[in-house]
Protein backbone atom coordinates (compact mmCIF):
# COMPACT_ATOMS: atom_id res chain seq x y z
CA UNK A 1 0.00 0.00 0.00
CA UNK A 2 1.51 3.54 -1.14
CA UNK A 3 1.55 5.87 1.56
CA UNK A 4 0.07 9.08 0.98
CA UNK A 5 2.21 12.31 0.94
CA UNK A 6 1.37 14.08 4.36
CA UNK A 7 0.71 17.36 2.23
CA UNK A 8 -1.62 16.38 0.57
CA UNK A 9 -4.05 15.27 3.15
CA UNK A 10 -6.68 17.47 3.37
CA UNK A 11 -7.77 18.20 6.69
CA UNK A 12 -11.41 19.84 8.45
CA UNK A 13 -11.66 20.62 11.93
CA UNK A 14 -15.22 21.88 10.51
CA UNK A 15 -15.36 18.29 8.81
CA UNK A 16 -14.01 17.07 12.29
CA UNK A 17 -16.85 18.55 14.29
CA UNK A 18 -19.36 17.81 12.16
CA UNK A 19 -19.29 14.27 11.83
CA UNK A 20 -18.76 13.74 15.74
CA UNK A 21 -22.51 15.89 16.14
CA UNK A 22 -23.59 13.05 13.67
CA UNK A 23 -22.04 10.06 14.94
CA UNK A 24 -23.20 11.06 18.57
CA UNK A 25 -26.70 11.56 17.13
CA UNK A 26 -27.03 7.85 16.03
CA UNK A 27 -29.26 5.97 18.40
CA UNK A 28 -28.23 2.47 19.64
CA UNK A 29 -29.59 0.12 22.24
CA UNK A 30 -26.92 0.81 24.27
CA UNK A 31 -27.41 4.86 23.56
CA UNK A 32 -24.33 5.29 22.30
CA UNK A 33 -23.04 4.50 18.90
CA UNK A 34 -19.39 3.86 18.58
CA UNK A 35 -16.82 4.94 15.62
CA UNK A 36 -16.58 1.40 14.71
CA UNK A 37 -20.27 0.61 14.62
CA UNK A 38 -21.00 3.66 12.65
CA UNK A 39 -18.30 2.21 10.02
CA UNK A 40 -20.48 -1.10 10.05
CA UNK A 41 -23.47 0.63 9.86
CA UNK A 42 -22.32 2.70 6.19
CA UNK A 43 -20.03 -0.42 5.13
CA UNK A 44 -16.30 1.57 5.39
CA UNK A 45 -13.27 0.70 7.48
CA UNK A 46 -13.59 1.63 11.59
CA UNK A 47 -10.30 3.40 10.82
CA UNK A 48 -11.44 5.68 7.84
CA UNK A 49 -14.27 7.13 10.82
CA UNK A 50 -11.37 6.91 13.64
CA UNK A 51 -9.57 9.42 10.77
CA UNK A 52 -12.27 11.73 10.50
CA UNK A 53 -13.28 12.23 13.97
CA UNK A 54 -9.58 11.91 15.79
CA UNK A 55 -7.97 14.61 12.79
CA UNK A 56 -10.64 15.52 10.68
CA UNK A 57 -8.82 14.02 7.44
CA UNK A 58 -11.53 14.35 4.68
CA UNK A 59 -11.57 10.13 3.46
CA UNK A 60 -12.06 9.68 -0.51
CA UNK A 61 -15.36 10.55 -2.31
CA UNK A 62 -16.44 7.28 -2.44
CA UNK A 63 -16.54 6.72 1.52
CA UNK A 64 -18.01 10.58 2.11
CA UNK A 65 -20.44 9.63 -0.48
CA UNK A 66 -21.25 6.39 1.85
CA UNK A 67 -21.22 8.70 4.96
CA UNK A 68 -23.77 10.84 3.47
CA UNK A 69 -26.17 8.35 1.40
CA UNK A 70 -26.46 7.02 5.13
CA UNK A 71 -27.19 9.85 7.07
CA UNK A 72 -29.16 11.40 3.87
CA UNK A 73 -27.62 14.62 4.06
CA UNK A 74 -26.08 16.75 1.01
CA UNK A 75 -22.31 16.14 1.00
CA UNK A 76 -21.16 20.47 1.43
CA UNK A 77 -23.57 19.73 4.74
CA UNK A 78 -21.74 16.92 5.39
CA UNK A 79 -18.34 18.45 5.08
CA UNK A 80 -19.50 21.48 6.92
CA UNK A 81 -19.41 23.83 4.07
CA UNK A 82 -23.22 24.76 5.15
CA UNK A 83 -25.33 24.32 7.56
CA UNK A 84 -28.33 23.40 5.14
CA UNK A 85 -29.14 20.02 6.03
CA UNK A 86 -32.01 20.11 3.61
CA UNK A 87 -31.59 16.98 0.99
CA UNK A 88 -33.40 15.39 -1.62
CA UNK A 89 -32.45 12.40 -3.24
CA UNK A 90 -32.34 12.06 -6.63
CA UNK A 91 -35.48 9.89 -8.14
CA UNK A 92 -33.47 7.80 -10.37
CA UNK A 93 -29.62 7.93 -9.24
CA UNK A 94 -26.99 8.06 -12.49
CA UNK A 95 -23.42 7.92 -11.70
CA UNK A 96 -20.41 10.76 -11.53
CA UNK A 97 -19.45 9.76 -15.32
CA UNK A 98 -22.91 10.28 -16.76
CA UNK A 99 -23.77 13.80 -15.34
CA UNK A 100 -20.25 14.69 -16.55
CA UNK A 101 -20.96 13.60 -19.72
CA UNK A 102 -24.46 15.35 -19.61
CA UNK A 103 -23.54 18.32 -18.15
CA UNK A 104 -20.42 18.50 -20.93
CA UNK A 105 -22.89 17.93 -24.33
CA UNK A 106 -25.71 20.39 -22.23
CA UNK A 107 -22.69 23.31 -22.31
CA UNK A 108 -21.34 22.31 -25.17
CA UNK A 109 -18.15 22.17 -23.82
CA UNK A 110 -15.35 19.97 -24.93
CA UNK A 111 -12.71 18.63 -21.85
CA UNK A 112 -10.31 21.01 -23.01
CA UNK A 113 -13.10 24.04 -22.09
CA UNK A 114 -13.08 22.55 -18.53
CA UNK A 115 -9.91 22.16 -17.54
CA UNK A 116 -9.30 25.51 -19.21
CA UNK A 117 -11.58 27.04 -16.58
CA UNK A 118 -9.88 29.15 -14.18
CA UNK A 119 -11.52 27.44 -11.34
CA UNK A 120 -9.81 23.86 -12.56
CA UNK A 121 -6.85 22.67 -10.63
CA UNK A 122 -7.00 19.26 -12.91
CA UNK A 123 -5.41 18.12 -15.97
CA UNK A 124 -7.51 16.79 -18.84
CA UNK A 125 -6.15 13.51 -18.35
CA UNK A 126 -7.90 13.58 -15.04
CA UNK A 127 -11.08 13.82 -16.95
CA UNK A 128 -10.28 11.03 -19.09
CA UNK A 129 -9.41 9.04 -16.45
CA UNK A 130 -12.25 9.77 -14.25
CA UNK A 131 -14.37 8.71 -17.90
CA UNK A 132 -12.91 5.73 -18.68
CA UNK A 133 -12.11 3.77 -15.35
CA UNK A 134 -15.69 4.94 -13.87
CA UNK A 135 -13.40 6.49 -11.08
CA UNK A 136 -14.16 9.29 -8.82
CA UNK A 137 -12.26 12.23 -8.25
CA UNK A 138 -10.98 13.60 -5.01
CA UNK A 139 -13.64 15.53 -3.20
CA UNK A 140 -12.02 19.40 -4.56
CA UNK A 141 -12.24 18.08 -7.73
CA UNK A 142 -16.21 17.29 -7.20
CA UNK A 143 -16.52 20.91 -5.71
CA UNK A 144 -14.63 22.63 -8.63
CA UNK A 145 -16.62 21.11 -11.22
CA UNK A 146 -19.71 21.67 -9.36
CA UNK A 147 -18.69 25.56 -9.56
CA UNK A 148 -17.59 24.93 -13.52
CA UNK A 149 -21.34 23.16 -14.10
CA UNK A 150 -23.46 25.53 -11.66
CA UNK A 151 -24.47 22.46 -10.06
CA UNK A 152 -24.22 21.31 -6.47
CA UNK A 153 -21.94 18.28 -5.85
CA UNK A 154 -24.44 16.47 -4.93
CA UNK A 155 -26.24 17.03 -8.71
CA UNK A 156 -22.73 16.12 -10.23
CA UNK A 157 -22.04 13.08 -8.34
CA UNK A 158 -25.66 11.74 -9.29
CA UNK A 159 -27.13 11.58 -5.88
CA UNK A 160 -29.92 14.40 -6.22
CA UNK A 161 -31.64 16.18 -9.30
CA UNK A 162 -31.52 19.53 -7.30
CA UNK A 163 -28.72 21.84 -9.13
């Protein structure tokens, strides 16, 4: 397993503080729901929550896409970039790659157009990438095409039909 440059871990105290007011929220039989059962509960690793709660390190998009299709929150709620907690799931879910495409023909906007965007930190590769292995890209990717597209992350990731 490569280990990940400590730079470029992206940290939230926000993040941090957030998902301890959820986690402490969960009801159990016992009353209290522990980091690990949490994990269970949303099917990630105990140490991915033990991450987020003990430093606040912000996991991959797939696992804060978990954490919120769980709690049923919007993901910039989530991350603690609002404190909206209104949410409404998309009626019939289509994944990161399709709204990309979709949102792409709908602007008429080749890759080159996006990456070209001053608010892009990514390469076009990326793009590809992202396209062809049905990957997902790191969670300030989502956010920065979110801002390209005029779309909320959670539009752009496929999880609601709210823009």
């Amino acid at each position: 397993m490569s280990k990940v440059p400590e730079e470029s871990i992206n940290i939230s105290p926000a993040f941090q503080k957030r998902m301890i007011q959820l986690i402490s929220e969960e009801e159990t039989e016992s009353g209290h729901c522990s980091n690990a059962e949490f994990a269970a509960r949303i099917g990630i690793s105990p140490n991915t929550i033990s991450k987020i709660t003990s430093y606040g390190i912000i996991p991959s998009t797939k696992s804060i896409v978990k954490i919120a299709d769980y709690l049923q929150v919007s993901i910039p709620y989530l991350l603690a970039k609002t404190d909206d907690n209104s949410f409404e799931p998309a009626l019939q879910p289509v994944t990161f790659q399709e709204r990309l495409k979709q949102l792409i023909r709908e602007n008429e906007m080749r890759i080159a157009n996006v990456t070209n965007n001053p608010n892009a930190t990514f390469s076009r590769n990326s793009i590809h990438l992202w396209l062809k292995r049905n990957n997902l890209p790191a969670i300030d990717f989502v956010f920065q095409l979110a801002t390209i597209f005029n779309v909320s992350p959670d539009y752009l990731l496929g999880r609601s039909d709210d823009r």
